[in-house]
C-alpha atoms as a PDB file:
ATOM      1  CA  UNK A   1     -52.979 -28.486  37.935  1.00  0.00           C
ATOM      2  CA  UNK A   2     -49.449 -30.221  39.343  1.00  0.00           C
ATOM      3  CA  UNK A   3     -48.716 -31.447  35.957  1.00  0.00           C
ATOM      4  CA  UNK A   4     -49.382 -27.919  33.990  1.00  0.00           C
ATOM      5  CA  UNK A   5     -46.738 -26.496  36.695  1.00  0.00           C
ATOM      6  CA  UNK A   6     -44.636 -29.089  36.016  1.00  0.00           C
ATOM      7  CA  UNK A   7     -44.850 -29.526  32.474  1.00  0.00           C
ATOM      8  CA  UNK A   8     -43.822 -25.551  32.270  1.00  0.00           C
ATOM      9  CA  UNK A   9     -41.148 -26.149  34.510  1.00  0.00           C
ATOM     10  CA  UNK A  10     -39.257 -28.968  32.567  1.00  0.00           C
ATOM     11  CA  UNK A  11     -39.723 -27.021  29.393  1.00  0.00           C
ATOM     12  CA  UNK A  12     -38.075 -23.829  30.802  1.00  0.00           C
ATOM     13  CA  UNK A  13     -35.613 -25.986  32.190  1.00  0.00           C
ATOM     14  CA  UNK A  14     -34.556 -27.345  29.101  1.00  0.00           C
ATOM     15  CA  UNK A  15     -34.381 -23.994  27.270  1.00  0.00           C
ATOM     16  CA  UNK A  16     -32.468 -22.957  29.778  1.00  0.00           C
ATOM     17  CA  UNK A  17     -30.049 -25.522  29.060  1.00  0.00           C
ATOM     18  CA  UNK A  18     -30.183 -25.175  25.491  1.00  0.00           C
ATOM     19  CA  UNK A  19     -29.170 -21.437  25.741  1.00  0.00           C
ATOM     20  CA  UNK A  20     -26.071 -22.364  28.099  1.00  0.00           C
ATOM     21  CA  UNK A  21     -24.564 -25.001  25.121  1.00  0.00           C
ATOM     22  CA  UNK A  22     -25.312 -22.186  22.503  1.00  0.00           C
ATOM     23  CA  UNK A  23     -23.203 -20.285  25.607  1.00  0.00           C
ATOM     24  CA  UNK A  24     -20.520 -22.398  25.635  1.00  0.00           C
ATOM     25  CA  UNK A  25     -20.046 -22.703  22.078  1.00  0.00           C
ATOM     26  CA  UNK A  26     -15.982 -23.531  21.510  1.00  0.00           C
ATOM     27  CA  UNK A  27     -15.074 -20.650  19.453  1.00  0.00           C
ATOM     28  CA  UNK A  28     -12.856 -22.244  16.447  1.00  0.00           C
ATOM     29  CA  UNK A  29     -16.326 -23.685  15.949  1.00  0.00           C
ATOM     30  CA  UNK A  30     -18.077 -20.144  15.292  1.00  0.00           C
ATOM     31  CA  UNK A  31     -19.383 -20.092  12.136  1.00  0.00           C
ATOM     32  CA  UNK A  32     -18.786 -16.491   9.862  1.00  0.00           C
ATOM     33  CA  UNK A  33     -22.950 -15.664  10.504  1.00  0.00           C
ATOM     34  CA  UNK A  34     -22.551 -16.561  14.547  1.00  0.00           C
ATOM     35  CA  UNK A  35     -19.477 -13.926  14.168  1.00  0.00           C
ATOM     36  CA  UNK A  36     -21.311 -11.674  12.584  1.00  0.00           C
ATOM     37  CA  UNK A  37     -24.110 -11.738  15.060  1.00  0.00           C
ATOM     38  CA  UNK A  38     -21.771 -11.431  17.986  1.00  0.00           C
ATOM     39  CA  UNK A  39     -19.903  -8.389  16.255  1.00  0.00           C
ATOM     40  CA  UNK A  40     -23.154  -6.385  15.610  1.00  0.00           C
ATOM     41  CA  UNK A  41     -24.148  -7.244  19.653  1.00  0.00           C
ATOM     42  CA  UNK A  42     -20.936  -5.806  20.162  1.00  0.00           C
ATOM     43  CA  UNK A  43     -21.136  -2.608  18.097  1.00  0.00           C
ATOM     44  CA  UNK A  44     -25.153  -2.264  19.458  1.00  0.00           C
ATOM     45  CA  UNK A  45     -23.627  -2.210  22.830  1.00  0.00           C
ATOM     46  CA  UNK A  46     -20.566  -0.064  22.465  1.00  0.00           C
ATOM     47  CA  UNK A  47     -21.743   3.250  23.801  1.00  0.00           C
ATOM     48  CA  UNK A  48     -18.028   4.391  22.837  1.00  0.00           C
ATOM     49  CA  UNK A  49     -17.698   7.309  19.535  1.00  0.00           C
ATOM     50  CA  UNK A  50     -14.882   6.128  16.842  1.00  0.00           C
ATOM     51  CA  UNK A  51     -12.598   8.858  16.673  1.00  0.00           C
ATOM     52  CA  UNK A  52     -12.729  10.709  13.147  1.00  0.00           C
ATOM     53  CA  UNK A  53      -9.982   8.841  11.680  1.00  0.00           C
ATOM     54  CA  UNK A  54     -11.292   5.202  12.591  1.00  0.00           C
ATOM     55  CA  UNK A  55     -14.213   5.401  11.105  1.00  0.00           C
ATOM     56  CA  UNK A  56     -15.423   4.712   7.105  1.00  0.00           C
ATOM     57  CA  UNK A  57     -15.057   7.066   4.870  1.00  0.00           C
ATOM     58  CA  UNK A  58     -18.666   7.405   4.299  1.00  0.00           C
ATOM     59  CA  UNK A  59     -19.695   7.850   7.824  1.00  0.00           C
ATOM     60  CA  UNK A  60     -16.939  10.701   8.281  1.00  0.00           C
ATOM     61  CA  UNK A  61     -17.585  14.464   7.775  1.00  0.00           C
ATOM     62  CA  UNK A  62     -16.452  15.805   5.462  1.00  0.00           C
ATOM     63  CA  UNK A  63     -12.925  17.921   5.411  1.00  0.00           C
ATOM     64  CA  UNK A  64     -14.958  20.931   3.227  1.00  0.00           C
ATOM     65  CA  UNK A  65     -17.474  21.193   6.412  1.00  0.00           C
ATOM     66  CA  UNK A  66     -14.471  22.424   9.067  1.00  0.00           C
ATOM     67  CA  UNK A  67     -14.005  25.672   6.734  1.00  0.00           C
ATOM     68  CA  UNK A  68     -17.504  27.353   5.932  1.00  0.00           C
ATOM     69  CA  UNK A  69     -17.500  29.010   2.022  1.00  0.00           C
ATOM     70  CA  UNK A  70     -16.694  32.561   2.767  1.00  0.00           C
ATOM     71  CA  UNK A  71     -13.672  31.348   4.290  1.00  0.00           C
ATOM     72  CA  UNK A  72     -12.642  29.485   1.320  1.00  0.00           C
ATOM     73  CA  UNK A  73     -13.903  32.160  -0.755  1.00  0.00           C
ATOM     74  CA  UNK A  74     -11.259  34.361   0.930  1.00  0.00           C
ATOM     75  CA  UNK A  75      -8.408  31.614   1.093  1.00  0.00           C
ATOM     76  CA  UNK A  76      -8.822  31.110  -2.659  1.00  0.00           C
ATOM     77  CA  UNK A  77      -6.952  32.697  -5.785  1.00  0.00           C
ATOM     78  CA  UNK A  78      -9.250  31.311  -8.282  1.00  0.00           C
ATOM     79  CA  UNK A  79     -12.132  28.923  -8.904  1.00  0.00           C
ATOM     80  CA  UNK A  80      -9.908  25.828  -9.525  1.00  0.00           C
ATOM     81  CA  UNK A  81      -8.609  26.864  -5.774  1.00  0.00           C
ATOM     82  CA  UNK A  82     -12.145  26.697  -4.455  1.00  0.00           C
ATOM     83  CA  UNK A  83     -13.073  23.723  -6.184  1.00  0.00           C
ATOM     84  CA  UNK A  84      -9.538  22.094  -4.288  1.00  0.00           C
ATOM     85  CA  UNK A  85     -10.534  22.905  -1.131  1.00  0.00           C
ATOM     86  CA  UNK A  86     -13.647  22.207  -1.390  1.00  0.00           C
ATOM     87  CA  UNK A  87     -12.077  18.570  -2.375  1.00  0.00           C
ATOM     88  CA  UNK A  88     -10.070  18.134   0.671  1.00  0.00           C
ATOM     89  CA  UNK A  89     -10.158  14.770   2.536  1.00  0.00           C
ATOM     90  CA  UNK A  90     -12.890  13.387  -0.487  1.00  0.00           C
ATOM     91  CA  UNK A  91     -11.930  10.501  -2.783  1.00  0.00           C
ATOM     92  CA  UNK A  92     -11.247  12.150  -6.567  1.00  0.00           C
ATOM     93  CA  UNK A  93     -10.310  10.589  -9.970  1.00  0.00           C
ATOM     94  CA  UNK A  94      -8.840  12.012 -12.687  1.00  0.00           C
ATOM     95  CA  UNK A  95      -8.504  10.689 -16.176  1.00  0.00           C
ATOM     96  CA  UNK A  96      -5.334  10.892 -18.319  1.00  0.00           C
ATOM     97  CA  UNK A  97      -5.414  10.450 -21.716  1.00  0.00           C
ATOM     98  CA  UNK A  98      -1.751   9.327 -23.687  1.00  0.00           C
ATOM     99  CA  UNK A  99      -0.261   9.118 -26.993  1.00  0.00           C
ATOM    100  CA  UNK A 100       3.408   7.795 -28.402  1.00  0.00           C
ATOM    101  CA  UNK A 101       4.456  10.225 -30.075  1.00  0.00           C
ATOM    102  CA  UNK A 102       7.061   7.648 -31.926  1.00  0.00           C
ATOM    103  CA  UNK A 103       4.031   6.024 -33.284  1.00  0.00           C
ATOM    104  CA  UNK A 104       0.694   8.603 -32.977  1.00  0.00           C
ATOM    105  CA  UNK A 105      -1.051   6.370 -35.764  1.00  0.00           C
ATOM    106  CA  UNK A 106      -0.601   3.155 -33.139  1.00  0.00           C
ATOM    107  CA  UNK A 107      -3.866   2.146 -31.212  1.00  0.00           C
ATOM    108  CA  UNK A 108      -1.977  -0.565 -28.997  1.00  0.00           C
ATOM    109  CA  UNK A 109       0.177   0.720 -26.793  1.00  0.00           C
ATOM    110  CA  UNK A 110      -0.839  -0.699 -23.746  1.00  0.00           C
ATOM    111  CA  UNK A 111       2.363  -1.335 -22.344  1.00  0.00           C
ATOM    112  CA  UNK A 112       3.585   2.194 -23.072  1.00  0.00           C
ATOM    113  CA  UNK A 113       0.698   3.442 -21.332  1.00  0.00           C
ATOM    114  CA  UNK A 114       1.813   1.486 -18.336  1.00  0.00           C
ATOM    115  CA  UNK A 115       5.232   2.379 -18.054  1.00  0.00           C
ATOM    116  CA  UNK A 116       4.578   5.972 -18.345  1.00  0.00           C
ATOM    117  CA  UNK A 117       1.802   6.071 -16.055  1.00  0.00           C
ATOM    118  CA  UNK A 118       3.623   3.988 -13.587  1.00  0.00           C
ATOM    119  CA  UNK A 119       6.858   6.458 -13.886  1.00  0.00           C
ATOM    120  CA  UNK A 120       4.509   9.366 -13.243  1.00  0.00           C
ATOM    121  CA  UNK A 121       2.680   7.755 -10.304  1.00  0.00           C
ATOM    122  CA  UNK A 122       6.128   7.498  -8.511  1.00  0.00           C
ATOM    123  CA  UNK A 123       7.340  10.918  -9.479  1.00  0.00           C
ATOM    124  CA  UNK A 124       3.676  12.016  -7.525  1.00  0.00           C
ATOM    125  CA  UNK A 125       4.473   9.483  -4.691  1.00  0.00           C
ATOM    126  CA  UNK A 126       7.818  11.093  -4.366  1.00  0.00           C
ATOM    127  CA  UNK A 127       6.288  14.669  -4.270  1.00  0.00           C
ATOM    128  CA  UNK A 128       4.190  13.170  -1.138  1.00  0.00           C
ATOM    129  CA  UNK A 129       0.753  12.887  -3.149  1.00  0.00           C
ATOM    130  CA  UNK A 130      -0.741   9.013  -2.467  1.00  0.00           C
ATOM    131  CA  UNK A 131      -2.778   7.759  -5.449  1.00  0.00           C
ATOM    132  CA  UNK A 132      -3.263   4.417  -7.707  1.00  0.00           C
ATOM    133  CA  UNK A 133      -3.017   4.333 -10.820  1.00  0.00           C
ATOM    134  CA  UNK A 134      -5.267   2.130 -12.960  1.00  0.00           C
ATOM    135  CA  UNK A 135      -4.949   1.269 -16.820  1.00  0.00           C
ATOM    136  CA  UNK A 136      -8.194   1.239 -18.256  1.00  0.00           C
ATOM    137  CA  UNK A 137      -7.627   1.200 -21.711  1.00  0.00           C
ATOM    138  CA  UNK A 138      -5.078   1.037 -24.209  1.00  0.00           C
ATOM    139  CA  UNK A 139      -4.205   4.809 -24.112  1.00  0.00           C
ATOM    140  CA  UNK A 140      -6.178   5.889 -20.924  1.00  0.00           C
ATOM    141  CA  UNK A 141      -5.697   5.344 -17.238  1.00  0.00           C
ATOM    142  CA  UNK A 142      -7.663   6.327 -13.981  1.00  0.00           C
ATOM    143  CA  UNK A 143      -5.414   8.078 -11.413  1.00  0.00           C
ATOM    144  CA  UNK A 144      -7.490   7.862  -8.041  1.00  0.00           C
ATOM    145  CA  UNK A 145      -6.952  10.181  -5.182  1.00  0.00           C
ATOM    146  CA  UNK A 146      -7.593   9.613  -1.436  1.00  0.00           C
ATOM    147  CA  UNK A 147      -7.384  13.435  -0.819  1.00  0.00           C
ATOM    148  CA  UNK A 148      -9.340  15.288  -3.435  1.00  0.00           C
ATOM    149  CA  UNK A 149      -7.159  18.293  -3.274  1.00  0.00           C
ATOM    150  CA  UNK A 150      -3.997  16.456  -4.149  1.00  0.00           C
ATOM    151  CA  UNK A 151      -5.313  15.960  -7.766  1.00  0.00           C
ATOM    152  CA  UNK A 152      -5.439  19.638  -8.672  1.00  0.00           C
ATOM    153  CA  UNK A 153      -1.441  19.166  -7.921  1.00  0.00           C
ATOM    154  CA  UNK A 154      -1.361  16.182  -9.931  1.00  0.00           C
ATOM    155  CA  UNK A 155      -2.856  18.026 -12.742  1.00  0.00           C
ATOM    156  CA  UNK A 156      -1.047  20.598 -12.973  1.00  0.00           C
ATOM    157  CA  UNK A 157       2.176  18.162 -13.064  1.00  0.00           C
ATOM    158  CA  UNK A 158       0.395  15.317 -15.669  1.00  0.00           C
ATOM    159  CA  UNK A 159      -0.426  18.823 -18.321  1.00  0.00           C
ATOM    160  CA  UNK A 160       3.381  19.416 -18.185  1.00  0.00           C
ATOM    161  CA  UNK A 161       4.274  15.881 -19.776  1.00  0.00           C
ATOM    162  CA  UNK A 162       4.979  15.349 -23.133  1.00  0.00           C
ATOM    163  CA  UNK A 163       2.850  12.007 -23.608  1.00  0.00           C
ATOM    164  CA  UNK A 164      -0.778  13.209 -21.987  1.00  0.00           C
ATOM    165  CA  UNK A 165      -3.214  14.011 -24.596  1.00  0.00           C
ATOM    166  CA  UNK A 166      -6.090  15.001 -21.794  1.00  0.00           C
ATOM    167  CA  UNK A 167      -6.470  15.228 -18.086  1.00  0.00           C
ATOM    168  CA  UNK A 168     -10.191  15.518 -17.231  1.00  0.00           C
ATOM    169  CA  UNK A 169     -10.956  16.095 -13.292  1.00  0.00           C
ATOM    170  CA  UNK A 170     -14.570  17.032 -12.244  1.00  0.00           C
ATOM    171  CA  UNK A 171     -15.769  16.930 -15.992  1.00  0.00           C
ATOM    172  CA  UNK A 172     -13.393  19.208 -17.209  1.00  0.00           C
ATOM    173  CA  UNK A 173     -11.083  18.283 -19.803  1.00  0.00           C
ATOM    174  CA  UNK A 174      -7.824  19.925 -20.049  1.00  0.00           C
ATOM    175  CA  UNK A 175      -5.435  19.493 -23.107  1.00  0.00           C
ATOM    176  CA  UNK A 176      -1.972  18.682 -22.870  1.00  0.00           C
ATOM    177  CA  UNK A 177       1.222  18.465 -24.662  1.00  0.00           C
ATOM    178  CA  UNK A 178       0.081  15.337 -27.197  1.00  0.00           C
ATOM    179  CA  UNK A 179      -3.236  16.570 -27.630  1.00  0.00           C
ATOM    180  CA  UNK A 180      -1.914  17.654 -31.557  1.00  0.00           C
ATOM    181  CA  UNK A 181      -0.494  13.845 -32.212  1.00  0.00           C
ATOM    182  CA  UNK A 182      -4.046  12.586 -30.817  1.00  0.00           C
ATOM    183  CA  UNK A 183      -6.046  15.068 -33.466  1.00  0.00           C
ATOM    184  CA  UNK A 184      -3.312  14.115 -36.225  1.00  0.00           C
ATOM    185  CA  UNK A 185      -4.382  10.458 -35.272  1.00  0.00           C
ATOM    186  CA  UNK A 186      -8.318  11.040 -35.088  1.00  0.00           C
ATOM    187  CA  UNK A 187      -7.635  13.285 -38.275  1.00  0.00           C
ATOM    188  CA  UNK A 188      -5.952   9.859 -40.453  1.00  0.00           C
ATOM    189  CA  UNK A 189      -8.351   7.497 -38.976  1.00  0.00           C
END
């Protein structure tokens, strides 16, 4: 019966001293998984509520829920105004379509497509409306919006400029000043 006792007691002793070296672990020598494992103890423990603005984005709520729908029903002039609001604090693309008009018959003009939507992008930025601007192919380009409600803007200002053939935004395409170079070109090909 001694030895039982004793066997249990040497073999709690030595866990015991196993857990105190995982304890005393030198911390340049964490590995990315031990991290990991401490940060999630950490964030299991934390009994503290992010504000709004620290957390994701997906585990926000959203901007549309402070203002019920009557309310925006009221604020609104028109549908695109409900749709806006109803946008508000929600990532958004839009999709810009663009044509040379120098050369409408030219498929490659990549780097025209660039500058242009690079020029706009700061003439946004300038207005206060944050975005990125991605070229996606040779005469289109993804304009991507933190705040949903800042692309209506954007719109508006991209359907003014000489070079867009399209803007679509929430699946509906818009036509704009180079739309009649694009058909010409669609027309030839």
């Amino acid at each position: 019966m001694n030895w039982k006792v004793l066997l249990v007691l040497l073999i709690t002793i030595k866990i015991g001293w196993a857990a105190e070296k995982v304890r005393k672990k030198d911390l340049t020598s964490y590995t990315d998984a031990d991290l990991e494992r401490l940060y999630d103890e950490w964030e299991e423990n934390d009994d503290e509520e992010l504000e709004e603005d620290e957390k994701p984005e997906h585990k926000r709520k959203p901007a549309a829920a402070k203002l019920d729908l009557d309310s925006m029903k009221a604020k609104a002039k028109n549908p695109e105004d409900l749709i806006a609001m109803s946008k508000k604090g929600q990532t958004l693309m839009l999709f810009v379509g663009v044509v040379d008009p120098a050369n409408p018959k030219k498929k490659d003009i990549r780097p025209f497509t660039e500058k242009w939507t690079s020029l706009w992008q700061s003439q946004l930025y300038n207005n206060h409306v944050d975005l990125q601007v991605f070229v996606i192919d040779d005469n289109r380009a993804i304009f991507m919006f933190k705040d949903g409600e800042q692309a209506f803007e954007a719109k508006k200002f991209l359907l003014k400029q000489e070079y867009v053939s399209e803007v679509t935004i929430e699946g509906q395409s818009f036509d704009g000043p180079a739309k009649k170079l694009k058909d010409m070109q669609d027309r030839e090909l």
